[in-house]
Every structure is written in structure tokens, then in C-alpha cells.
N, C-alpha and C. Protein backbone atom coordinates (compact mmCIF):
# COMPACT_ATOMS: atom_id res chain seq x y z
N UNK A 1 74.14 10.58 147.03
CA UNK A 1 73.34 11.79 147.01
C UNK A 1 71.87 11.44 146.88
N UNK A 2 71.16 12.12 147.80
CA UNK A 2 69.87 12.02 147.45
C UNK A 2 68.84 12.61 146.56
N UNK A 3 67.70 12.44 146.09
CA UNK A 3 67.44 13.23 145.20
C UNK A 3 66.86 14.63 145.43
N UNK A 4 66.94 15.71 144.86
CA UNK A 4 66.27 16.76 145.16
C UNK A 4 64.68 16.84 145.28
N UNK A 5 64.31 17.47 146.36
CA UNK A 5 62.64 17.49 147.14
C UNK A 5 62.03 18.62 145.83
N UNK A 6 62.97 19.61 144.97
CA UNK A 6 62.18 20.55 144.47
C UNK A 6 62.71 20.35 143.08
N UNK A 7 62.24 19.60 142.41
CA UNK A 7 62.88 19.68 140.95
C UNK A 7 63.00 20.72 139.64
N UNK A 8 62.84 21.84 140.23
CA UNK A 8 62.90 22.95 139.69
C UNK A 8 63.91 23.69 140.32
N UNK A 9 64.69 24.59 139.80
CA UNK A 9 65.70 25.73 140.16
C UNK A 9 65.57 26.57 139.51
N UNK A 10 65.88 27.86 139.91
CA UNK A 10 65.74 29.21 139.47
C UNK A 10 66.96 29.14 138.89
N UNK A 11 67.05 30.47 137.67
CA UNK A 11 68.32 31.27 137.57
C UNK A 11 69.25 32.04 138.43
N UNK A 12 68.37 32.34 139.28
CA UNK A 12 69.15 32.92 140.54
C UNK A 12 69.83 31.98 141.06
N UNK A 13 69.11 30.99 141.92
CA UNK A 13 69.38 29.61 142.57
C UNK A 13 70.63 29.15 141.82
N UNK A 14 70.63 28.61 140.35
CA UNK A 14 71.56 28.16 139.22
C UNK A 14 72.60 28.84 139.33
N UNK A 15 72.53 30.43 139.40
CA UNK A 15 73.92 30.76 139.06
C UNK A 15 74.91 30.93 140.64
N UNK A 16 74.33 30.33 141.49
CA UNK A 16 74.87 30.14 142.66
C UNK A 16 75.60 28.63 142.93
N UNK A 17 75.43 28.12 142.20
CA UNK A 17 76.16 26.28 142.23
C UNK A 17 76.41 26.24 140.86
N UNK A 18 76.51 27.09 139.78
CA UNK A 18 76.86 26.75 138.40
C UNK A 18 78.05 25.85 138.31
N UNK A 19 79.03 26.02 138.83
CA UNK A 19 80.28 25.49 138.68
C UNK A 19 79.97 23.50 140.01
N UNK A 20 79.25 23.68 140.31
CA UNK A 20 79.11 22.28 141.03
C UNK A 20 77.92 21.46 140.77
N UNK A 21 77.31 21.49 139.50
CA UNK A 21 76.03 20.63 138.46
C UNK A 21 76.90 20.60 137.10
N UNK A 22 76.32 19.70 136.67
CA UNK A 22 76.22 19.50 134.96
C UNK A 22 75.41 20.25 134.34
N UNK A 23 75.35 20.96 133.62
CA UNK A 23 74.35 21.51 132.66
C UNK A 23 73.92 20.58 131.70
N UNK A 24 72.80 20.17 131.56
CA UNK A 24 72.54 19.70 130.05
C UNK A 24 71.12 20.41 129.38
N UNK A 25 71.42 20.57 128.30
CA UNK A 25 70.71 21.03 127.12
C UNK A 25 70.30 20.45 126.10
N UNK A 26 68.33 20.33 126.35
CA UNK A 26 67.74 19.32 125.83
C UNK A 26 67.49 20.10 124.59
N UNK A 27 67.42 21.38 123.42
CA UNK A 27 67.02 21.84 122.68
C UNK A 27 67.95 21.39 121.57
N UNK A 28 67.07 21.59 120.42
CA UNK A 28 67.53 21.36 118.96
C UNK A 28 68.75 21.84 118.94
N UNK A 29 69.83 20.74 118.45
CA UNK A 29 70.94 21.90 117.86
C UNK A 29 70.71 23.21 117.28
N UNK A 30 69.71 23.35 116.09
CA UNK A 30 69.71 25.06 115.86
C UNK A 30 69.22 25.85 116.91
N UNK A 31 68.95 25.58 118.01
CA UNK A 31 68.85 26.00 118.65
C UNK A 31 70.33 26.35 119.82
N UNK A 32 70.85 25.79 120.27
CA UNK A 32 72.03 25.86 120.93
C UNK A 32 73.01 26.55 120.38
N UNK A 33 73.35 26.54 118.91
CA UNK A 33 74.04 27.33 117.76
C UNK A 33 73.44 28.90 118.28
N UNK A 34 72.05 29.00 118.64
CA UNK A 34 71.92 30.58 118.92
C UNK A 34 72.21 31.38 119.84
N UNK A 35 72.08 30.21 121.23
CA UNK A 35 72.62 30.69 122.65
C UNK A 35 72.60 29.30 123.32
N UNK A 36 73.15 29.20 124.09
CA UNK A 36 73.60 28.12 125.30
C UNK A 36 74.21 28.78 126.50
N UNK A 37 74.20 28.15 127.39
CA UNK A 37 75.20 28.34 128.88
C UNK A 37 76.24 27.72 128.80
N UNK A 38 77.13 28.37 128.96
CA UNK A 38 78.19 28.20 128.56
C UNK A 38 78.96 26.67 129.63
N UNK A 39 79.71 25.57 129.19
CA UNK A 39 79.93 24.23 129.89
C UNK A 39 78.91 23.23 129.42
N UNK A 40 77.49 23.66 128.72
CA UNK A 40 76.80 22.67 128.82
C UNK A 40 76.95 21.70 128.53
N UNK A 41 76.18 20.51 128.07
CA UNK A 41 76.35 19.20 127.55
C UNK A 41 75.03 19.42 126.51
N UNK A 42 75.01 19.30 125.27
CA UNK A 42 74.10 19.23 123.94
C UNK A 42 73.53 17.51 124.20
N UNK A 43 72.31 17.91 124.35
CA UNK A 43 71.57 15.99 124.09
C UNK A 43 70.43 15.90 123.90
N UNK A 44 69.97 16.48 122.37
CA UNK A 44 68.26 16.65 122.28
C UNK A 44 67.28 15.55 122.80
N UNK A 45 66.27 16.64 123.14
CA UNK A 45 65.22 15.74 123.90
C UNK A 45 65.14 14.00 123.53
N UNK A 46 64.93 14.55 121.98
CA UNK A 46 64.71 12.66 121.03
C UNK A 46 65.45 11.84 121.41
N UNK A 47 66.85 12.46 121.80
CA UNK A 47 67.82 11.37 121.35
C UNK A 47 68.41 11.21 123.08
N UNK A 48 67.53 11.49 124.06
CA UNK A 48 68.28 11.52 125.66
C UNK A 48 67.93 10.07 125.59
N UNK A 49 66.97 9.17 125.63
CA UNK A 49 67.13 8.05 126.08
C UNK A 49 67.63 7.60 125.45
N UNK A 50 68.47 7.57 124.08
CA UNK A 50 69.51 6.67 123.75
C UNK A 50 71.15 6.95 124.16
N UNK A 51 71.10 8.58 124.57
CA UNK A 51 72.17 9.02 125.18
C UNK A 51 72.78 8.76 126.30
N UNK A 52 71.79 8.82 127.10
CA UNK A 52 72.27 9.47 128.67
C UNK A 52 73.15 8.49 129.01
N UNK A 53 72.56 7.58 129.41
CA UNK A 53 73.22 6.12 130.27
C UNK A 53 75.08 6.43 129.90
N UNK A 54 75.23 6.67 127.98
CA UNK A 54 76.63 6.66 128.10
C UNK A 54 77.34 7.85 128.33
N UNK A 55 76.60 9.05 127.87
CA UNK A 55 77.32 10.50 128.13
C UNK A 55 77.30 11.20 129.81
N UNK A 56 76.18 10.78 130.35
CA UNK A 56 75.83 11.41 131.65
C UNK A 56 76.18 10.19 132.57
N UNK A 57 76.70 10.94 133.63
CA UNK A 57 76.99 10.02 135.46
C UNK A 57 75.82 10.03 136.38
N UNK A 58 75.45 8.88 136.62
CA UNK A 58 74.08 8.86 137.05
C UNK A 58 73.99 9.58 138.18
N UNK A 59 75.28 9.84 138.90
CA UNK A 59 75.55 10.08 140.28
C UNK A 59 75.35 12.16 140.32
N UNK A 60 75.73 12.37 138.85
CA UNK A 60 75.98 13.70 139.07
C UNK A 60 75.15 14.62 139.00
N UNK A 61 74.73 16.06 140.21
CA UNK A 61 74.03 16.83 140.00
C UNK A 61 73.42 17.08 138.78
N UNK A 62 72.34 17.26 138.37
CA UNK A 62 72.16 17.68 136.82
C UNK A 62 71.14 18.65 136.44
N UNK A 63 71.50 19.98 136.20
CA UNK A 63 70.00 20.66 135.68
C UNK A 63 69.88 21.02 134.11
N UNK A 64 68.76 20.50 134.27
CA UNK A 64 68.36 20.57 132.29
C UNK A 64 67.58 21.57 132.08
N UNK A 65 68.07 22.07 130.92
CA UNK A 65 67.27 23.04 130.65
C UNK A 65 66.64 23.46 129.20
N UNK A 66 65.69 24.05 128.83
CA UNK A 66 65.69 24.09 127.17
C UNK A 66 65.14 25.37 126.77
N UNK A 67 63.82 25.86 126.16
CA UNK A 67 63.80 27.32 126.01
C UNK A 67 62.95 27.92 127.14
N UNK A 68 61.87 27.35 127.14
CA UNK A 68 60.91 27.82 128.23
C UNK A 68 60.75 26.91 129.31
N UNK A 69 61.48 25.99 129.74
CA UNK A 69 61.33 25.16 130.75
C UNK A 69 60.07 24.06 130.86
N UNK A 70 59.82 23.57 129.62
CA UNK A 70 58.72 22.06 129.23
C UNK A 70 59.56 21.44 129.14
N UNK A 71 60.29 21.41 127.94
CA UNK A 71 61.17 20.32 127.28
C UNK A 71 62.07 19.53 128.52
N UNK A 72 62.73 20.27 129.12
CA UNK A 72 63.35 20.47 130.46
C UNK A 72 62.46 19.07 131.49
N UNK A 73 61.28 19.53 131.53
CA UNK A 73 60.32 18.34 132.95
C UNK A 73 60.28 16.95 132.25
N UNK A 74 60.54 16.99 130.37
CA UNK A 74 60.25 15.70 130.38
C UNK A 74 61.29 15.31 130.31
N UNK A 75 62.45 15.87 130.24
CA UNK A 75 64.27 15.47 130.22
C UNK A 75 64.06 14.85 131.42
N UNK A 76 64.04 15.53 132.41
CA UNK A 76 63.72 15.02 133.72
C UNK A 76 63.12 13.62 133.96
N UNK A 77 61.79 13.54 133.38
CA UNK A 77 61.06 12.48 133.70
C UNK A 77 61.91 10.99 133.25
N UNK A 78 62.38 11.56 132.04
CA UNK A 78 63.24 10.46 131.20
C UNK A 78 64.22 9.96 131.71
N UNK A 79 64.99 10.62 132.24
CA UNK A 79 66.08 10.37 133.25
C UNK A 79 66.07 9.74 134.44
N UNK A 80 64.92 10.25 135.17
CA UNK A 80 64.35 9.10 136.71
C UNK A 80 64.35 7.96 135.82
N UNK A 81 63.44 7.90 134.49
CA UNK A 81 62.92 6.58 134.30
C UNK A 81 64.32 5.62 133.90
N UNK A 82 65.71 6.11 133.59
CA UNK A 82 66.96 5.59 133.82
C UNK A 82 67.91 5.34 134.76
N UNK A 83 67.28 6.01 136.35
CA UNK A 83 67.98 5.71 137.45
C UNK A 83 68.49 6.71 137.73
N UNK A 84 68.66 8.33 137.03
CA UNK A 84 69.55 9.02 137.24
C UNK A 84 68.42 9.93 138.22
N UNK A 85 69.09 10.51 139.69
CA UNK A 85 68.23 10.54 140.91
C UNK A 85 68.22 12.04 141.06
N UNK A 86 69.53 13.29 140.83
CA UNK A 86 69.50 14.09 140.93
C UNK A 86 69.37 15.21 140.13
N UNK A 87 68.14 15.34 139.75
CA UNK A 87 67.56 15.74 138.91
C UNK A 87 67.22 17.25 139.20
N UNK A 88 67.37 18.27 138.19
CA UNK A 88 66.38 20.01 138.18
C UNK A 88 66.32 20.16 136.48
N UNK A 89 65.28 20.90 136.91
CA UNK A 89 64.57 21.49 135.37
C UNK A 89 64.73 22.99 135.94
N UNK A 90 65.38 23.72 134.87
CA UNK A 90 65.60 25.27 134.94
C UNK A 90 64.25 26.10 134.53
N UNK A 91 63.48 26.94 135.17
CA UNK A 91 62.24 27.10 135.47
C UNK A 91 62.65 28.68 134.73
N UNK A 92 62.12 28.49 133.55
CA UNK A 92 62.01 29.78 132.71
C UNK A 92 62.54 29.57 131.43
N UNK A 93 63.84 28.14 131.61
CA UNK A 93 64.92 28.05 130.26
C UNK A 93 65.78 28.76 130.19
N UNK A 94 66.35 28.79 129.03
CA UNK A 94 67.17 29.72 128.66
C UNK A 94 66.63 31.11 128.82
N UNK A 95 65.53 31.17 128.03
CA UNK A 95 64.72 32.65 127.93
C UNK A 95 64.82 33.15 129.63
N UNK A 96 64.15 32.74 130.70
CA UNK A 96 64.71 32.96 132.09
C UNK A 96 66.38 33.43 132.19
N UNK A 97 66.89 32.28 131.80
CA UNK A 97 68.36 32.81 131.82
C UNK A 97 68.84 33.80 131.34
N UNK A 98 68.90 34.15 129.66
CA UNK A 98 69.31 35.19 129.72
C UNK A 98 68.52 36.58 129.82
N UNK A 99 67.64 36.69 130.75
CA UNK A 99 66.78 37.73 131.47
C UNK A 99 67.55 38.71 132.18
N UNK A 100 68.36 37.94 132.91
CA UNK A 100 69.26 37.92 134.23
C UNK A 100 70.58 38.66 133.61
């Protein structure tokens, strides 16, 4: 798979391939305890580069997301910088999400 040209996705966009990406969720546990999308994968921002390599498939779709969609671009960045190629940041967060 190649990598995505737009590293951002909508909620709209998202809930149209939900079931064919990984979700992961870069926010504080007390945070996820309040709302999440439901399937996600929990892996705070701090702790993704000691995570990913063993919890995440480098190969697999992946959109990250966190409250307002920052936390999210540097999940992202962190992740190229591990090889992992197919990368989106959810453009709004959660707060976007549950808008919808």
C-alpha cells in the first residue's frame, strides 16, 4: 500500500471506511474513559514511540485521532518517523466526531 497524498480525513470521509482502518487514539486515558470510537486502539501520545512498532502493523491503514486534531499530526509524524506509511489524522478529533 502506498501512502496517502492527503493525511487528513474527515468524519464524513471516516465513517465511510470505518470498518477497513485501525483507529488509534492518541489522548490521555482520562480522556478515552469519557468518549472514544468505538474499536479503537488506546496509545498516548508519550508513550507511541515506545508502543507502536509492537502493538500496530506497519502495513495497516491507520487514522489517529485525539480531541481537536493536533495531538493526532504529531502521532502521525511519529509514526512515518517508524516506517509506518499509511497514515490520517482525523481533522476536528473526537470533538468533530461526535458533532456528526
Amino acid at each position: 500500500m502506498n501512502s496517502h497524498p492527503n493525511p487528513i480525513i474527515t468524519s464524513k470521509e471516516l465513517r465511510n471506511c470505518l470498518k477497513s482502518v485501525v483507529l488509534l487514539d492518541v489522548r490521555e486515558i482520562e480522556e478515552y474513559e469519557v468518549s472514544s470510537i468505538e474499536g479503537c486502539i488506546l496509545i498516548p501520545l508519550g508513550e507511541l514511540q515506545n508502543r507502536a512498532e509492537s502493538e500496530l502493523n506497519k502495513e495497516s491503514d491507520i487514522v489517529i485521532y485525539c480531541a481537536h486534531g493536533v495531538r493526532s499530526l504529531y502521532g502521525v509524524a511519529i509514526l512515518k518517523g517508524l516506517g509506518f506509511k499509511n497514515l490520517r489524522s482525523l481533522e476536528g478529533g473526537i470533538a468533530a466526531w461526535d458533532q456528526k
